[in-house]
Structures are given as C-alpha cells and as structure tokens.
C-alpha atoms as a PDB file:
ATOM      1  CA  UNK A   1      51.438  67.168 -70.237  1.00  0.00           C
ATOM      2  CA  UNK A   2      50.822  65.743 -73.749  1.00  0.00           C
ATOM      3  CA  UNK A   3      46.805  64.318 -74.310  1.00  0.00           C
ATOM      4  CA  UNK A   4      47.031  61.009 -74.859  1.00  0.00           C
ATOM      5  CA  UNK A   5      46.763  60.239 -78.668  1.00  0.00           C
ATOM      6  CA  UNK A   6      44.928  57.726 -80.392  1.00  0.00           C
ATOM      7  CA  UNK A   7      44.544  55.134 -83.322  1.00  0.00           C
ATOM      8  CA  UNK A   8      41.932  53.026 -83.849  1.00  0.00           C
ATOM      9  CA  UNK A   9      42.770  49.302 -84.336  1.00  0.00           C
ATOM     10  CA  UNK A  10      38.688  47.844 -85.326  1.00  0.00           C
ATOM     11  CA  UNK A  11      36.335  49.686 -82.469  1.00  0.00           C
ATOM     12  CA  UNK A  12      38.765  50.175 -79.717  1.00  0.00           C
ATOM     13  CA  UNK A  13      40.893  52.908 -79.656  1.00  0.00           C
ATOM     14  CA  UNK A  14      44.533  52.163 -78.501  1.00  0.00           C
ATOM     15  CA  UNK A  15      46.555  54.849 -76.950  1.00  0.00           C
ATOM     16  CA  UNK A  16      49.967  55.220 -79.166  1.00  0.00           C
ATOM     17  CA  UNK A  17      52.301  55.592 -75.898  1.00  0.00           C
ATOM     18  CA  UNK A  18      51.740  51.873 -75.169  1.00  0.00           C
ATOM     19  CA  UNK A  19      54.160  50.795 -78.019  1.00  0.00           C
ATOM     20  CA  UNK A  20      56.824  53.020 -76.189  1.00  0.00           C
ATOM     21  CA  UNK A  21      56.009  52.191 -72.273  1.00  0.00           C
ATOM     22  CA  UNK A  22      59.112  49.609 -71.281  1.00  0.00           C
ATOM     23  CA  UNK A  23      57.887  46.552 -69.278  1.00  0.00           C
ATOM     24  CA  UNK A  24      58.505  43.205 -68.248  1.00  0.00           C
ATOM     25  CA  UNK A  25      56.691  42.051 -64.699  1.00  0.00           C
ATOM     26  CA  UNK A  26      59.944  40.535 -62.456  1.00  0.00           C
ATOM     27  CA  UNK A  27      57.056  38.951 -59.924  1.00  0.00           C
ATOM     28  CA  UNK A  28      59.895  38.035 -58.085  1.00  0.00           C
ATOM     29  CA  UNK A  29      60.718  42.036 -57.357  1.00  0.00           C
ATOM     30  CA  UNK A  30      57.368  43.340 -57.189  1.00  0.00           C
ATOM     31  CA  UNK A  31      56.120  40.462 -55.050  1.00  0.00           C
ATOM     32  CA  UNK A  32      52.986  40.344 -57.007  1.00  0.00           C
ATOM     33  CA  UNK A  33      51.727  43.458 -55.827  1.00  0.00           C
ATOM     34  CA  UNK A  34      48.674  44.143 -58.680  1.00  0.00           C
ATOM     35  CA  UNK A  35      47.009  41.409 -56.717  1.00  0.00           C
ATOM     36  CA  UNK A  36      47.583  42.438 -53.303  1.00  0.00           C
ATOM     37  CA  UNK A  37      46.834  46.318 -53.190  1.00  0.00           C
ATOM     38  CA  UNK A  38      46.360  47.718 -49.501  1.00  0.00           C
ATOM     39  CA  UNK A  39      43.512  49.493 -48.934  1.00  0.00           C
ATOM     40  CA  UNK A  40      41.641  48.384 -51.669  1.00  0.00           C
ATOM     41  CA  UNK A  41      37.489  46.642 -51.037  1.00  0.00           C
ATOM     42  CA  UNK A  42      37.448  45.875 -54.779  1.00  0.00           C
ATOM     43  CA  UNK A  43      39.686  43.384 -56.290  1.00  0.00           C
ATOM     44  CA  UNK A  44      40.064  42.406 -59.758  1.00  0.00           C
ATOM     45  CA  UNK A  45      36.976  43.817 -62.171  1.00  0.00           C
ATOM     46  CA  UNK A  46      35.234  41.058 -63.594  1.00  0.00           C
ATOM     47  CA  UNK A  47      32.843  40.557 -66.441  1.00  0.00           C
ATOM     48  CA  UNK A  48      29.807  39.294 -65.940  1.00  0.00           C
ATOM     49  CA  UNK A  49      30.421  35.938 -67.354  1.00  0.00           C
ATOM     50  CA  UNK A  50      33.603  35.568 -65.560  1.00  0.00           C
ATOM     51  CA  UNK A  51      31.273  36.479 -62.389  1.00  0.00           C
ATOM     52  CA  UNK A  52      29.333  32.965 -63.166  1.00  0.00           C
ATOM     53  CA  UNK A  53      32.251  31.041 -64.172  1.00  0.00           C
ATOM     54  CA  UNK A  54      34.458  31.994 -60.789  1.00  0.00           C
ATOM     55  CA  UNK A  55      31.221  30.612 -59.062  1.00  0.00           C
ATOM     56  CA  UNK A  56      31.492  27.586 -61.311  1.00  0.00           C
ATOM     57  CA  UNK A  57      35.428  26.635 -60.670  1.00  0.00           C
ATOM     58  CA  UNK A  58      35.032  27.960 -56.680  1.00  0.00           C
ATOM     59  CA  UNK A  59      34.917  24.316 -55.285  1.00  0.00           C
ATOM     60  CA  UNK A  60      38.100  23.419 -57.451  1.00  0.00           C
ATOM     61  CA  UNK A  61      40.061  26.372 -55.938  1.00  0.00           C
ATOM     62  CA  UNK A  62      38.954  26.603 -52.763  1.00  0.00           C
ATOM     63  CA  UNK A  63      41.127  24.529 -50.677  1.00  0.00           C
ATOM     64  CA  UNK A  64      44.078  26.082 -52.321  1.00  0.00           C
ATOM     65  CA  UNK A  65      43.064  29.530 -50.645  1.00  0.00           C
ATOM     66  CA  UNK A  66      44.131  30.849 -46.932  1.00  0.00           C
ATOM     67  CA  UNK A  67      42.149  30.695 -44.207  1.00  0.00           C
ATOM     68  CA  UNK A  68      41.062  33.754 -44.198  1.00  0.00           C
ATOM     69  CA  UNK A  69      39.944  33.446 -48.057  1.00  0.00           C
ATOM     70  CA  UNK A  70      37.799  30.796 -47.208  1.00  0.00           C
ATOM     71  CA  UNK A  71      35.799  32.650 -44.142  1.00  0.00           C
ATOM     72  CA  UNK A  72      35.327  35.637 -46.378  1.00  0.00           C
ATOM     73  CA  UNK A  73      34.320  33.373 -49.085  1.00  0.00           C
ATOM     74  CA  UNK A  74      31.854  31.430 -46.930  1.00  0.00           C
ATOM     75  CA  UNK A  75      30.549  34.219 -45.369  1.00  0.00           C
ATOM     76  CA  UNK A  76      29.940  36.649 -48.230  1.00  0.00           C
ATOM     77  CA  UNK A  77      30.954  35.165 -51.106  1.00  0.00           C
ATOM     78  CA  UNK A  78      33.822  35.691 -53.616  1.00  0.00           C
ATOM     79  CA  UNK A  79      32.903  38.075 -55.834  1.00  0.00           C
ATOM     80  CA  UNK A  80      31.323  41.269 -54.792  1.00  0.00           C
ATOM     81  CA  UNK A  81      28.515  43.482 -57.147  1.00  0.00           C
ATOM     82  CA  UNK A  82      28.388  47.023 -57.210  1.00  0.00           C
ATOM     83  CA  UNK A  83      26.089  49.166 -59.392  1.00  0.00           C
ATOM     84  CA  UNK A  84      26.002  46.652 -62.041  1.00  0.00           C
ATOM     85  CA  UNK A  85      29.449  45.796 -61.994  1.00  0.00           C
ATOM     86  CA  UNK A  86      31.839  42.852 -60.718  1.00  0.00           C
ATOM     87  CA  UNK A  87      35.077  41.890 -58.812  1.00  0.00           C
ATOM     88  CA  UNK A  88      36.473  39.979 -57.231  1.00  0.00           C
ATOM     89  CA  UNK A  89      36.496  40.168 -53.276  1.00  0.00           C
ATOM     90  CA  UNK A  90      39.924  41.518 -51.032  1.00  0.00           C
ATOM     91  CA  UNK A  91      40.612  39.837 -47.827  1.00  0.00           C
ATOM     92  CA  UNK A  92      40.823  42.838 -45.396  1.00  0.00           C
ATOM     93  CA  UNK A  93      40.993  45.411 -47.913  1.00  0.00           C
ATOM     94  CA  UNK A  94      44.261  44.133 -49.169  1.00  0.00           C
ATOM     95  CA  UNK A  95      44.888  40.937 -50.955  1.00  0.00           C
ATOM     96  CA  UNK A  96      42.423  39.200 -53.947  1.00  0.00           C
ATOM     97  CA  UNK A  97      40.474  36.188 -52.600  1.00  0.00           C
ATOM     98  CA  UNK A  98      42.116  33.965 -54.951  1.00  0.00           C
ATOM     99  CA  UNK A  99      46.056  34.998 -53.674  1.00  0.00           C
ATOM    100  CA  UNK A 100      48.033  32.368 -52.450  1.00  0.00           C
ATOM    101  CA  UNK A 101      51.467  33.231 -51.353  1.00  0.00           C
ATOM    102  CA  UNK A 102      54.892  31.667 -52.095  1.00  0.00           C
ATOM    103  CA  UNK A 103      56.819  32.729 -49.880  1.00  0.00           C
ATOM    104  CA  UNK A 104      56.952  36.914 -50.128  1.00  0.00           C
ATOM    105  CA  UNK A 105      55.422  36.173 -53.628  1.00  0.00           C
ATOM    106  CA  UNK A 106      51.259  36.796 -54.437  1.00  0.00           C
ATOM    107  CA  UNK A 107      50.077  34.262 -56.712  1.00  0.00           C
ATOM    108  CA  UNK A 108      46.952  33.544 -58.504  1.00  0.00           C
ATOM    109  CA  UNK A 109      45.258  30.022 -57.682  1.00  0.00           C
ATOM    110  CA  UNK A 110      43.087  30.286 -60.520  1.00  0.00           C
ATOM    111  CA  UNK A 111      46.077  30.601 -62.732  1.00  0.00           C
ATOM    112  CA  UNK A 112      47.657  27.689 -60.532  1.00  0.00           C
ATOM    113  CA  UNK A 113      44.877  25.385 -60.764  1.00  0.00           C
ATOM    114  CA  UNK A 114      44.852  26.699 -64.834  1.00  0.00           C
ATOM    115  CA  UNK A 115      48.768  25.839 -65.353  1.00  0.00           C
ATOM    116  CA  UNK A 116      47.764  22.228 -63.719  1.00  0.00           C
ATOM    117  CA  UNK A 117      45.092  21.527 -66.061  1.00  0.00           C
ATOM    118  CA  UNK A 118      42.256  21.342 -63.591  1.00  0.00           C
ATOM    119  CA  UNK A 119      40.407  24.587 -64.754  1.00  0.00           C
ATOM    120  CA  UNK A 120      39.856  25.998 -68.621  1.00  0.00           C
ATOM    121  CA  UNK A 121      39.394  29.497 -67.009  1.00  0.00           C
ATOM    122  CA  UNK A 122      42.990  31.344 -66.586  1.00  0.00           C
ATOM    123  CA  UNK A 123      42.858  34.325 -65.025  1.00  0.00           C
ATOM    124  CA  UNK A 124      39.668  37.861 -65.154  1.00  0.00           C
ATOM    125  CA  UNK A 125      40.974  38.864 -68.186  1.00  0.00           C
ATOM    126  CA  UNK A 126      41.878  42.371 -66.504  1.00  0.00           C
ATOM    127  CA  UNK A 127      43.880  40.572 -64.274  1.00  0.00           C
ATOM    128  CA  UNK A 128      45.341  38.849 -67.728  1.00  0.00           C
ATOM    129  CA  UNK A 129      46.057  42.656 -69.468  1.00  0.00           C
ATOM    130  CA  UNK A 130      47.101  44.147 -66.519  1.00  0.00           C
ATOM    131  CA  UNK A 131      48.393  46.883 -66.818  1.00  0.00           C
ATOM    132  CA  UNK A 132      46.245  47.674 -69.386  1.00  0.00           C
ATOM    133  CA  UNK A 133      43.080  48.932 -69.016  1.00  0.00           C
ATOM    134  CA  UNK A 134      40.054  48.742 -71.688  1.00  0.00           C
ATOM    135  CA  UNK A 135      38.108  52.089 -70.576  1.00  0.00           C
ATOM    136  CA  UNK A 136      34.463  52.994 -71.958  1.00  0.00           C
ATOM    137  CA  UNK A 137      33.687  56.668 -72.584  1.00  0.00           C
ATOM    138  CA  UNK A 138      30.512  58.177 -74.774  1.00  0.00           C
ATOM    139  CA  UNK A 139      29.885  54.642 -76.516  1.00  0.00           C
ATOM    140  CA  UNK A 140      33.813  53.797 -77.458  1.00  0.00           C
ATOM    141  CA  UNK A 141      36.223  51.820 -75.867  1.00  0.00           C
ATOM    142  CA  UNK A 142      39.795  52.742 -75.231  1.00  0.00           C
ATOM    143  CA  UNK A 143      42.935  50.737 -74.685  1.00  0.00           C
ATOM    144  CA  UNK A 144      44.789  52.490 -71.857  1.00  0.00           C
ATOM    145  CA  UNK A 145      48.356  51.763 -69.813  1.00  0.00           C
ATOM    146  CA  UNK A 146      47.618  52.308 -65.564  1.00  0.00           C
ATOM    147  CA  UNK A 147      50.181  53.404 -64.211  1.00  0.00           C
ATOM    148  CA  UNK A 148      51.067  51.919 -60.766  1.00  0.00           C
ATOM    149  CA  UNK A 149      53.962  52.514 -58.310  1.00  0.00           C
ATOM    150  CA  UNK A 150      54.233  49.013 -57.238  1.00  0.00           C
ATOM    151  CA  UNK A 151      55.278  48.375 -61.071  1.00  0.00           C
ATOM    152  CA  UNK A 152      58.311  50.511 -61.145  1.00  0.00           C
ATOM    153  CA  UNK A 153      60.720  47.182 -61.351  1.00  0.00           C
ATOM    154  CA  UNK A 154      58.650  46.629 -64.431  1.00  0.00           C
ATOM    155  CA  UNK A 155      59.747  49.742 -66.317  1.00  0.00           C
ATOM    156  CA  UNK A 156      63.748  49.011 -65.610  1.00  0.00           C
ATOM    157  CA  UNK A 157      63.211  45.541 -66.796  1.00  0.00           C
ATOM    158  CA  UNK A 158      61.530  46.007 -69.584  1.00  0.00           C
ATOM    159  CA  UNK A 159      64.539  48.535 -70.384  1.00  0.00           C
ATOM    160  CA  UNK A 160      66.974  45.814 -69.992  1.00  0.00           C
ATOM    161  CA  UNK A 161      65.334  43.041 -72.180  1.00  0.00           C
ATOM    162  CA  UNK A 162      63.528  45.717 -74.947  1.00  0.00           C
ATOM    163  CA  UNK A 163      59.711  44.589 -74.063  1.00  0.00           C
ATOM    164  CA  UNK A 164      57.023  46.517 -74.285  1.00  0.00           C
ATOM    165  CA  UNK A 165      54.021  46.745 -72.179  1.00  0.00           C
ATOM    166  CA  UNK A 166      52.355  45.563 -75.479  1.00  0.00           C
ATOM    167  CA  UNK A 167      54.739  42.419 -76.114  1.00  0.00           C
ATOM    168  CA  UNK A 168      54.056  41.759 -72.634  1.00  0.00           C
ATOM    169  CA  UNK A 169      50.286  41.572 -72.572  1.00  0.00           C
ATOM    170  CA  UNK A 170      50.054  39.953 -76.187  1.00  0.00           C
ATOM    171  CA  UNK A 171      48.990  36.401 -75.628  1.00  0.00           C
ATOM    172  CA  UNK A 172      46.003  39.078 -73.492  1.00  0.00           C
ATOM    173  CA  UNK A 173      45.235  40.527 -75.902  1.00  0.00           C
ATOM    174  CA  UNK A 174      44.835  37.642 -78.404  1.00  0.00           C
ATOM    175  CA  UNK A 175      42.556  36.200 -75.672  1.00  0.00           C
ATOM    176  CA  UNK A 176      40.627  39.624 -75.403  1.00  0.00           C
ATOM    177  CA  UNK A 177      40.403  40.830 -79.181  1.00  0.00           C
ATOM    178  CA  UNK A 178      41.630  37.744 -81.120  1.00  0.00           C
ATOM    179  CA  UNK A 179      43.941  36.915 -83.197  1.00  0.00           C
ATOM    180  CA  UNK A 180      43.036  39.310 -86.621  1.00  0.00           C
ATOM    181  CA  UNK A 181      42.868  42.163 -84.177  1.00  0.00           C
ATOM    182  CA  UNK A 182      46.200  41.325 -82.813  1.00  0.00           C
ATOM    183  CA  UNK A 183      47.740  41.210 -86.296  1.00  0.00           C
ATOM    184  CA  UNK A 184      46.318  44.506 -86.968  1.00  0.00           C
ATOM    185  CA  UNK A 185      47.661  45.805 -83.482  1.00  0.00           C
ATOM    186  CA  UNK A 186      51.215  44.820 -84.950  1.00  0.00           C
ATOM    187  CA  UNK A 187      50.774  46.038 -88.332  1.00  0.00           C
ATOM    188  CA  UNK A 188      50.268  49.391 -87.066  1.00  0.00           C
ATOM    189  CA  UNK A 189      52.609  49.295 -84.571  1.00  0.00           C
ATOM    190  CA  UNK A 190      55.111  47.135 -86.455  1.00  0.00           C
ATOM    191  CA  UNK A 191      58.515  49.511 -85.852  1.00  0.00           C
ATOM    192  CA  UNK A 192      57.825  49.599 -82.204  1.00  0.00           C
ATOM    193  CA  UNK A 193      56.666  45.943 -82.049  1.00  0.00           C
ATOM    194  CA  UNK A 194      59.649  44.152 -80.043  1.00  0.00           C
ATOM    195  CA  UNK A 195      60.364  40.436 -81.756  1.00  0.00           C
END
C-alpha cells in the first residue's frame, strides 16, 4: 500500500489522494450514519470554543432533541472532556446528542436551528469537514480523508455526478482555513478541482 503523499497548502499538509477520492453524501442512503455510529461514547470532537458555544446555544436546541437527549443532557451534560479534549456526548453509545430523526434519516438540530436562523453556530466544524480529518503529528497538521463503511453510497455518487470529497467539503473548508487558503487549495489542485 502506497504512503500517503503530501503537499503543503500554508502550514497544513493536505494529502494528494483527496483530489481523487469520489464523493457526494446521499443522506437519504446512508441515513446519516457519521452522526449515529453504534458503539461509539464519543461523539463529534469539538474545539474548545465550540465546547463553550454548544453550552451557549443548549437552551435554543434543547426542546428540539429526544427524550432521551434531554435526560443525558440534564444529567451529565452535553459535551463530554477527556484528557484535554472535547465532544460531543452519544445517547447510549450510539447516536450524537444533538440527532433528531426524520423519519430513518439522522439530522443535526444545531444545523436545523442554523438553517432557521435562530443560531450563528452551524455545525463542530469536524462534523462540517467530515470526512475529513485535520490530524496533528510532531508540531504539523495534516489534512486527511477517514474512511468509513457507512459512506460507501458516497463513493458511487460522487462517481455519478464527478465530486470530489474536496468539492464536497469546500464551503468547510473556507469556514476552517478561509478563503486565501481555499484559493490556494484549488490552485494546486486545479486539474482535479471539479467545477
């Protein structure tokens, strides 16, 4: 198997492969399963910040969330720390806190309550790259694709309407790097860029 290769756009290093990795998220095929892994005690990572502004925007969310949500919530809180670090809290080890469901469909009610204008705060942004990951290793920061079963409608759509797993996440990655960064990202990667 081929070592990922590299190329730095500013200080984070992107992995090359994501200009070639197919993907468009059909939610309505996958069911929204990023947000709704089984097994899983730690949801969504968080950054600090985000930590103290999900407290913040809690009251205008909460009564959107299950039942179930809400005890957790009450009882220990919605996001959980571990060694320094953030996310957000799973109902049973399985769903994200903030899941509301649409039928068979996992939604986000912070993007809900976002898309309504009653919050400024979208989504964690690793929630927002998904399925990127931004990785930190001996003091540099990498720009990864995470693979994940539950995304295999992803790959075949992506196929049939030519995105990219970067085309996908772009608007993310504005929000992450901004916008000069972006514009770099596409300079570089300008014959695999998708229009």
């Amino acid at each position: 198997m081929r070592a990922p290769a590299f190329v730095p756009i500013e200080d984070i290093l992107v992995d090359t492969s994501l200009a070639d990795i197919p993907f468009a998220c059909p939610v309505e095929r996958c069911h929204g399963a990023c947000c709704t892994v089984p097994g899983a005690d730690e949801g969504a990572p968080l950054l600090p910040e985000e930590a103290e502004r999900i407290a913040e925007l809690l009251p205008k969310v909460f009564p959107r969330l299950s039942v179930e949500a809400q005890r957790l919530i009450q009882q220990q809180g919605a996001v959980l720390e571990r060694e320094g670090k953030y996310y957000t809290r799973c109902v049973q080890r399985g769903p994200c806190v903030f899941v509301i469901w649409e039928g068979v469909v996992a939604r986000c009610a912070l993007e809900q309550a976002y898309e309504e204008g009653l919050i400024s705060f979208r989504k964690p942004l690793s929630c927002h790259l998904f399925p990127l990951r931004l990785r930190s290793r001996a003091g540099r920061r990498y720009l990864v694709f995470e693979p994940f079963a539950e995304c295999a409608p992803a790959y075949a759509y992506g196929r049939q309407c030519g995105q990219t797993v970067l085309t996908m996440v772009s608007a993310a990655l504005e929000r992450a790097f901004g916008a000069q960064w972006c514009e770099e990202l596409r300079r570089v990667f300008r014959s695999q860029w998708a229009q």
